[in-house]
C-alpha atoms as a PDB file:
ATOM      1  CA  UNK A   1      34.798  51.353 139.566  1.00  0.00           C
ATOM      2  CA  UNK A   2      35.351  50.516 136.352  1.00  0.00           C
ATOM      3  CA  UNK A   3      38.683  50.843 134.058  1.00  0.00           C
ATOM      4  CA  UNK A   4      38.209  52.068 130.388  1.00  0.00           C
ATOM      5  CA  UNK A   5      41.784  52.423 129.834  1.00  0.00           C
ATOM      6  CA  UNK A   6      43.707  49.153 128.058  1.00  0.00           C
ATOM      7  CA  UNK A   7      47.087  47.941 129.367  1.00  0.00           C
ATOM      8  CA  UNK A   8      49.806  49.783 127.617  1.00  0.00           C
ATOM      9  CA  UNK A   9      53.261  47.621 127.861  1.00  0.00           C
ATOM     10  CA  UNK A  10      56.088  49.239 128.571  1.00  0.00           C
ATOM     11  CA  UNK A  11      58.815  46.537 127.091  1.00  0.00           C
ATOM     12  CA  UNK A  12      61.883  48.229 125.361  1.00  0.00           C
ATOM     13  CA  UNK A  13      62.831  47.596 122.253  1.00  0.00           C
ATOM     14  CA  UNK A  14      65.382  44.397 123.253  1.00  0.00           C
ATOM     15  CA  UNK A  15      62.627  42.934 125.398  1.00  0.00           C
ATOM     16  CA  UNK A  16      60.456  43.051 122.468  1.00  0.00           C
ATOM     17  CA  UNK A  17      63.370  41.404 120.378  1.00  0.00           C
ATOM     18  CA  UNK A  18      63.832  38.713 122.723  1.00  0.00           C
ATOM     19  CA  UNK A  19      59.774  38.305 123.013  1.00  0.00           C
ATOM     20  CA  UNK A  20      60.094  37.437 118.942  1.00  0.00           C
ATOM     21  CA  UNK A  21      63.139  35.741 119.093  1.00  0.00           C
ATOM     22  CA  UNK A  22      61.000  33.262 121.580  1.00  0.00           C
ATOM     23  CA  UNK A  23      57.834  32.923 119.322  1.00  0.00           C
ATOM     24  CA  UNK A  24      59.888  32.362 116.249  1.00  0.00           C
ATOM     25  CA  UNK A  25      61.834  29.751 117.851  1.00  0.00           C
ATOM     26  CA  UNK A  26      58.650  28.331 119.271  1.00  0.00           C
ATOM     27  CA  UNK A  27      56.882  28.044 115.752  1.00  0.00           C
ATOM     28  CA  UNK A  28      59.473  26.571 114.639  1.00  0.00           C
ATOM     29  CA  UNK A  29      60.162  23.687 117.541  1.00  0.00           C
ATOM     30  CA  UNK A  30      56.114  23.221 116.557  1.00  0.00           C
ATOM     31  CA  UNK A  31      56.960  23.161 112.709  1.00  0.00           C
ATOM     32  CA  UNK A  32      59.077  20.329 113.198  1.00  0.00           C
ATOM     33  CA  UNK A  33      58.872  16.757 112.332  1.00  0.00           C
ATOM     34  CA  UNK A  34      57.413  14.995 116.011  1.00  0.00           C
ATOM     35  CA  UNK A  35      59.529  12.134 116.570  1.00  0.00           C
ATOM     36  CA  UNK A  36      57.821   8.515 117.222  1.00  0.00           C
ATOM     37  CA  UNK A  37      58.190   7.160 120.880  1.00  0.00           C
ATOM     38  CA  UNK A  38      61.228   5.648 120.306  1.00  0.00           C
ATOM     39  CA  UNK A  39      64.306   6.523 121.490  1.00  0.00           C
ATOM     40  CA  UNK A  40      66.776   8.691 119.506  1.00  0.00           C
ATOM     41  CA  UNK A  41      69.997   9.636 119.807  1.00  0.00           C
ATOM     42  CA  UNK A  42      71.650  11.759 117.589  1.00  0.00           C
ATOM     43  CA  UNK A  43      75.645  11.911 117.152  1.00  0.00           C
ATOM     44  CA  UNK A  44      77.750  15.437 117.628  1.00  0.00           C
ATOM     45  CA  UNK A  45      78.046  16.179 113.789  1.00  0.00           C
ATOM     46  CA  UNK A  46      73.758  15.290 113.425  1.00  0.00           C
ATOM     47  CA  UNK A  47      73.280  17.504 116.413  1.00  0.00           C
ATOM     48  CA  UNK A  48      75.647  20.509 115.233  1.00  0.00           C
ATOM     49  CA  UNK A  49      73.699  20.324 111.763  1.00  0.00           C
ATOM     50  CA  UNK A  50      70.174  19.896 113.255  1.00  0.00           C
ATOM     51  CA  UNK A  51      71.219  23.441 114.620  1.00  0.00           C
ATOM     52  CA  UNK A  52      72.477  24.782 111.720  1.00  0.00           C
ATOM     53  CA  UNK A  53      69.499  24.116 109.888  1.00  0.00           C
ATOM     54  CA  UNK A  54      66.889  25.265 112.885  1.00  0.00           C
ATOM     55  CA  UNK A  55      68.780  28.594 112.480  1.00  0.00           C
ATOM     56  CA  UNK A  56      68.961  29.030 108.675  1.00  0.00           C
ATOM     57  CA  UNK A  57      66.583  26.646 107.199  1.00  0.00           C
ATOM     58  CA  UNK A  58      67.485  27.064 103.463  1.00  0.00           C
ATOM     59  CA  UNK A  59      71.231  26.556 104.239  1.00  0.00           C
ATOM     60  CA  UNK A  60      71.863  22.472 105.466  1.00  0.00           C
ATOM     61  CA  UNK A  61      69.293  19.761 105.753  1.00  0.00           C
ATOM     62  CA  UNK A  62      69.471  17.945 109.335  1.00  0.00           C
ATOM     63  CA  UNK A  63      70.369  14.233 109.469  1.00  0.00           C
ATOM     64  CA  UNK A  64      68.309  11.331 109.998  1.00  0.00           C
ATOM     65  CA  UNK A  65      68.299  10.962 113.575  1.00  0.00           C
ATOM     66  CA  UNK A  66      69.711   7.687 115.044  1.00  0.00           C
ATOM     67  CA  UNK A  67      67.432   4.985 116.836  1.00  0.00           C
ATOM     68  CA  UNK A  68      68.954   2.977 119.576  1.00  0.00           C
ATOM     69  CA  UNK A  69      68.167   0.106 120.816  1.00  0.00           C
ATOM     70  CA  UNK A  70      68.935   0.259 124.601  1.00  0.00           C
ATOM     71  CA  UNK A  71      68.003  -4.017 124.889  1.00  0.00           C
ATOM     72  CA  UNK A  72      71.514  -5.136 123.315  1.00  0.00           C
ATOM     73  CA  UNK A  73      73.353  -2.898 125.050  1.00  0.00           C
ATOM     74  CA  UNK A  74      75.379  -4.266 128.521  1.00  0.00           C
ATOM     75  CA  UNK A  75      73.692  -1.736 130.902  1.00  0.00           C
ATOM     76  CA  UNK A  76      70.001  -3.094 130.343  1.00  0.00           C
ATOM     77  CA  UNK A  77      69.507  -5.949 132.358  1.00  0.00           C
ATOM     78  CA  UNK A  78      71.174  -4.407 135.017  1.00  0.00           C
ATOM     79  CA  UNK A  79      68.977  -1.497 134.553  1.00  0.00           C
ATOM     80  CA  UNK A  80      65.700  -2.635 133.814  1.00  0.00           C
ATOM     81  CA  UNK A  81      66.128  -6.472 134.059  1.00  0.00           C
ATOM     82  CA  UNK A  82      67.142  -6.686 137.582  1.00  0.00           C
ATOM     83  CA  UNK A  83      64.438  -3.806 138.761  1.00  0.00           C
ATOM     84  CA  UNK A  84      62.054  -7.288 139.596  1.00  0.00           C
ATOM     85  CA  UNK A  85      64.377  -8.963 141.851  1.00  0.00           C
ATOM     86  CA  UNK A  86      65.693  -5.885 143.669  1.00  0.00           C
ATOM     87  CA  UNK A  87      61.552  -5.811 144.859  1.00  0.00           C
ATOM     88  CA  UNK A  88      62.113  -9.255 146.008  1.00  0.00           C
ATOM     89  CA  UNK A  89      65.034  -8.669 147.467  1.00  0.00           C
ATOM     90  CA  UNK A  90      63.856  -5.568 149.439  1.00  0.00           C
ATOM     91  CA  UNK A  91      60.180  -7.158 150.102  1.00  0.00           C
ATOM     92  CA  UNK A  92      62.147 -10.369 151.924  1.00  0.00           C
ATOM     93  CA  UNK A  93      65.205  -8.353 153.693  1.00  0.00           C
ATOM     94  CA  UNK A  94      65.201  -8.330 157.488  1.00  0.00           C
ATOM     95  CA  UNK A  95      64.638  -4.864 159.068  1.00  0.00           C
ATOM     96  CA  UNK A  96      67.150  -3.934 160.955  1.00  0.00           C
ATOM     97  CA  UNK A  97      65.562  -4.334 164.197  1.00  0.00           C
ATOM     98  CA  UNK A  98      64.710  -7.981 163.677  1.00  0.00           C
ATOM     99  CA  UNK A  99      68.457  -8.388 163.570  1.00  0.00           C
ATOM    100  CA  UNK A 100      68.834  -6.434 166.515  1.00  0.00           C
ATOM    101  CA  UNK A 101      66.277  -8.636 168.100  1.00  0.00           C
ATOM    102  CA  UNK A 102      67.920 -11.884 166.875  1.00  0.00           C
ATOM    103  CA  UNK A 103      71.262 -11.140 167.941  1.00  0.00           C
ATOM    104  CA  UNK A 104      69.918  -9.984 171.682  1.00  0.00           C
ATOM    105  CA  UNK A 105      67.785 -13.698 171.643  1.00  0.00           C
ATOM    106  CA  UNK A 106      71.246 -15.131 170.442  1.00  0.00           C
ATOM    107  CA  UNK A 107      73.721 -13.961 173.484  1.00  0.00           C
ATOM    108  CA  UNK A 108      70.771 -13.694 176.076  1.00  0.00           C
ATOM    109  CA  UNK A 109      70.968  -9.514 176.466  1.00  0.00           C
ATOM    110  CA  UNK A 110      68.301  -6.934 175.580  1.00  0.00           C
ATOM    111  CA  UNK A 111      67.960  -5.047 172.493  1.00  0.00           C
ATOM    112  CA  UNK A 112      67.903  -1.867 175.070  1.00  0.00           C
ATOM    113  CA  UNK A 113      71.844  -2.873 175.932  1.00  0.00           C
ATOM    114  CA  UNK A 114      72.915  -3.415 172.370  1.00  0.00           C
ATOM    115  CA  UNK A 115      71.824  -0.160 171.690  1.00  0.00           C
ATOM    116  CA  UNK A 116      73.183   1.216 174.503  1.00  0.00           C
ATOM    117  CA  UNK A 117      76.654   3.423 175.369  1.00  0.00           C
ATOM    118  CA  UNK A 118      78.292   0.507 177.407  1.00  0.00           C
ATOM    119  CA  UNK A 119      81.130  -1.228 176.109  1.00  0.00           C
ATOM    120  CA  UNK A 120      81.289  -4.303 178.206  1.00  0.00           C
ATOM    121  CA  UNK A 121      82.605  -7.238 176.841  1.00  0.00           C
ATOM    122  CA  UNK A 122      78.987  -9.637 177.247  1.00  0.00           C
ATOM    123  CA  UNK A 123      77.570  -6.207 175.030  1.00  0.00           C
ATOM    124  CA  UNK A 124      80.003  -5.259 172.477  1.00  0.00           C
ATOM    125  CA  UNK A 125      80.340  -8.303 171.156  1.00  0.00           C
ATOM    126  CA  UNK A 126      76.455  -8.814 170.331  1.00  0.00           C
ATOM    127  CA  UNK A 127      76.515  -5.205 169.229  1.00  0.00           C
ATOM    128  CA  UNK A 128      79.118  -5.761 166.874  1.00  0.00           C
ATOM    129  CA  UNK A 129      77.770  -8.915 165.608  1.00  0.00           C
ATOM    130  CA  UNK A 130      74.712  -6.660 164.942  1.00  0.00           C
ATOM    131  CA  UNK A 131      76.211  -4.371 163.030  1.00  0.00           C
ATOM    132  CA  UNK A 132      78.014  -6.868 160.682  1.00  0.00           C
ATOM    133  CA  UNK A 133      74.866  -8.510 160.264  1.00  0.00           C
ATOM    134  CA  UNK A 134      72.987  -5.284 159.628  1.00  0.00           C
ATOM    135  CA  UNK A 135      75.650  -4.790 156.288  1.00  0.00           C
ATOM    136  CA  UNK A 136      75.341  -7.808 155.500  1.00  0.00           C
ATOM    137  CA  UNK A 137      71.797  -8.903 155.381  1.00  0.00           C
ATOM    138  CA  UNK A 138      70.552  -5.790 154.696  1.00  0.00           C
ATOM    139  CA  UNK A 139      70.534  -3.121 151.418  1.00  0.00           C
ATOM    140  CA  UNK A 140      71.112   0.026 154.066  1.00  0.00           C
ATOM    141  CA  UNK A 141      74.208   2.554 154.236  1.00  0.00           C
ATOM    142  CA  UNK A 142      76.273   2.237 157.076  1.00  0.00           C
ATOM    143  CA  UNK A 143      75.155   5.926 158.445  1.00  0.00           C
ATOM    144  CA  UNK A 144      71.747   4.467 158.435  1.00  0.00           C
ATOM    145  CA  UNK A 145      72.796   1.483 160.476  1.00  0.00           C
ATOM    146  CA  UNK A 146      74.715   3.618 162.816  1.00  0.00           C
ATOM    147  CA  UNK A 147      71.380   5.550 163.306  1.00  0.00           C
ATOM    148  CA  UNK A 148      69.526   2.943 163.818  1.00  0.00           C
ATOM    149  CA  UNK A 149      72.079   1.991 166.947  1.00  0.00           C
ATOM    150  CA  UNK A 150      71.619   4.725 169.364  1.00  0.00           C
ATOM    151  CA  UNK A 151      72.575   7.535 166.756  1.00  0.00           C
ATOM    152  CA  UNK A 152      76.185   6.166 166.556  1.00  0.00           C
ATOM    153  CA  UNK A 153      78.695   7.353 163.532  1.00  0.00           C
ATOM    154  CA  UNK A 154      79.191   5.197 160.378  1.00  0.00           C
ATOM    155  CA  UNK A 155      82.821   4.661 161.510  1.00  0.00           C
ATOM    156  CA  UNK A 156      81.805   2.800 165.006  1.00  0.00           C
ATOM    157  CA  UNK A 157      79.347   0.388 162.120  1.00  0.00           C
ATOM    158  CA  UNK A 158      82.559   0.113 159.745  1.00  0.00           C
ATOM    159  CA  UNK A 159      84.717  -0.642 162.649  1.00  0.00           C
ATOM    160  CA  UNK A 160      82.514  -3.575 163.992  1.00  0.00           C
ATOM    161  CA  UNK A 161      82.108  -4.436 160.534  1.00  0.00           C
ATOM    162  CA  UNK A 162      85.766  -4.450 159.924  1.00  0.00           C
ATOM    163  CA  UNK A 163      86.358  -6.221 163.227  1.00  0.00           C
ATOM    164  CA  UNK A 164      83.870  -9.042 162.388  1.00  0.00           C
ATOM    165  CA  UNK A 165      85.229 -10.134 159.493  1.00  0.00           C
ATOM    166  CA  UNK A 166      88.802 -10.028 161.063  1.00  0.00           C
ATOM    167  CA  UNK A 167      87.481 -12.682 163.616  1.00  0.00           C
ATOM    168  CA  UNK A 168      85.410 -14.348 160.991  1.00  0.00           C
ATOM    169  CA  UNK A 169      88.323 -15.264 159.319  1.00  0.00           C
ATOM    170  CA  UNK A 170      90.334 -16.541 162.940  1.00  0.00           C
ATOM    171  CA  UNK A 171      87.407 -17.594 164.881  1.00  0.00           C
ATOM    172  CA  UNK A 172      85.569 -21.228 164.054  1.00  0.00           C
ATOM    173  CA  UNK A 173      82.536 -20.214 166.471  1.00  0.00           C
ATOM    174  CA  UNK A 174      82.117 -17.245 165.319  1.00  0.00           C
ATOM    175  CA  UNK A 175      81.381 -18.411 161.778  1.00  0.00           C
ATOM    176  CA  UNK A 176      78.986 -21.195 163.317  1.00  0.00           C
ATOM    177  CA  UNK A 177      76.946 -18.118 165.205  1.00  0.00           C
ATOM    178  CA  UNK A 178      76.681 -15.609 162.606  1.00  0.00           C
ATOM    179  CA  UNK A 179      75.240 -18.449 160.069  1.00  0.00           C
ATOM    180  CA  UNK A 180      72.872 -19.493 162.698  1.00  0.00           C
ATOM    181  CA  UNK A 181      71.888 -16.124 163.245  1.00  0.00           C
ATOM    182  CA  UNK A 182      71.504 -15.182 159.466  1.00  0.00           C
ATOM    183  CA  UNK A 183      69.372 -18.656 159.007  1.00  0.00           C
ATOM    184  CA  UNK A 184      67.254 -17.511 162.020  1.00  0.00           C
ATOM    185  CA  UNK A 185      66.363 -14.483 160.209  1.00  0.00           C
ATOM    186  CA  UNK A 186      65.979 -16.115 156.452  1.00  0.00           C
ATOM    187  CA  UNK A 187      69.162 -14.618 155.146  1.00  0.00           C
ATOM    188  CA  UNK A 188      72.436 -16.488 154.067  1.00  0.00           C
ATOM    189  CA  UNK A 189      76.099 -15.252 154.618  1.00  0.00           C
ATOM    190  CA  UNK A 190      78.386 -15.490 151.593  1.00  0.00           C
END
C-alpha cells in the first residue's frame, strides 16, 4: 500500500524560529574565514568582539586571532618531549608479579604466602618489602598494588610503604636487600 499523501510538519512557530536561528548561524560558521592548522588562541577582548561581529556583522570587525607557539612554552617538553621516554620507561618496568616473585626467591617463601592473610613475622616482612618495591619500581597506584596482593586496601600498601622507608632509614641490611632485590629485577632505588 502505497502513501500519496506528503509529510506535513507540525513545528510551531518558535520551533520554526529556532530551526532558522540554527541555519543562519550555520551559514555563517561556513561563511567564515577557515583557520590554517595552526594553533590559535584568541584573548577575552578578541573573543567578546569575534561575537559581536558573528551577531551583527556590519557593526565591529573581529581581531586577528593570536598564534601560539606551544614549543617555548615550560609545559612542552614535559608534555610532548617526555611522551618517548615514559614508553621506555613503561616497556622496561617490572610487572608487579616479577617483584612478587623476586622478593619470595629473596626470603625463601612462596609468592602464594606473600599474598596471603597471615601476618607472621618470616611473611610480613617479604610482603612488605613487596609492596615498597611495587611503589617504587613500578608506575602503578597504590589501590592497584593492593589489588594485586590478595585484594588488600591502598592503606595496608601505604602502610608497608610507610614502614619500609622508616626501617630503610634505621636498618643497614635492609638497604643492602632492597638494592639487591631492585638490581635483580633491572631497577635502581633512589
Amino acid at each position: 500500500m502505497q502513501h500519496s499523501a506528503l509529510h506535513v510538519s507540525r513545528a510551531t512557530p518558535r520551533q520554526l524560529r529556532e530551526a532558522a536561528l540554527r541555519r543562519a548561524r550555520i551559514e555563517r560558521m561556513n561563511s567564515a574565514p577557515k583557520a590554517d592548522a595552526d594553533i590559535v588562541c584568541l584573548s577575552a577582548s578578541a573573543r567578546s568582539a569575534a561575537a559581536e561581529h558573528y551577531q551583527n556583522p556590519s557593526k565591529v570587525a573581529p581581531a586577528e586571532p593570536l598564534v601560539v607557539d606551544y614549543s617555548g612554552m615550560w609545559f612542552y617538553n614535559l608534555v610532548f618531549g617526555t611522551i618517548a621516554s615514559a614508553n621506555e620507561i613503561l616497556a622496561t618496568e617490572p610487572k608487579i608479579i616479577e617483584i612478587q616473585k623476586a622478593v619470595a626467591k629473596f626470603y625463601e617463601v612462596r609468592v602464594q604466602e606473600i599474598l596471603s592473610a597471615r601476618r607472621s613475622r618470616d611473611i610480613v616482612r617479604p610482603r612488605q618489602v613487596a609492596f615498597y618495591l611495587c611503589k617504587k619500581l613500578t608506575l602503578k597506584s597504590l589501590p592497584e598494588i593492593g589489588r594485586r596482593f590478595g585484594g588488600r586496601d591502598h592503606t595496608t600498601a601505604l602502610h608497608a610503604i610507610r614502614k619500609i622507608e622508616r626501617l630503610r632509614a634505621e636498618e643497614d641490611g635492609l638497604e643492602l636487600q632492597l638494592i639487591t632485590i631492585a638490581k635483580r629485577l633491572g631497577g635502581e632505588l633512589i
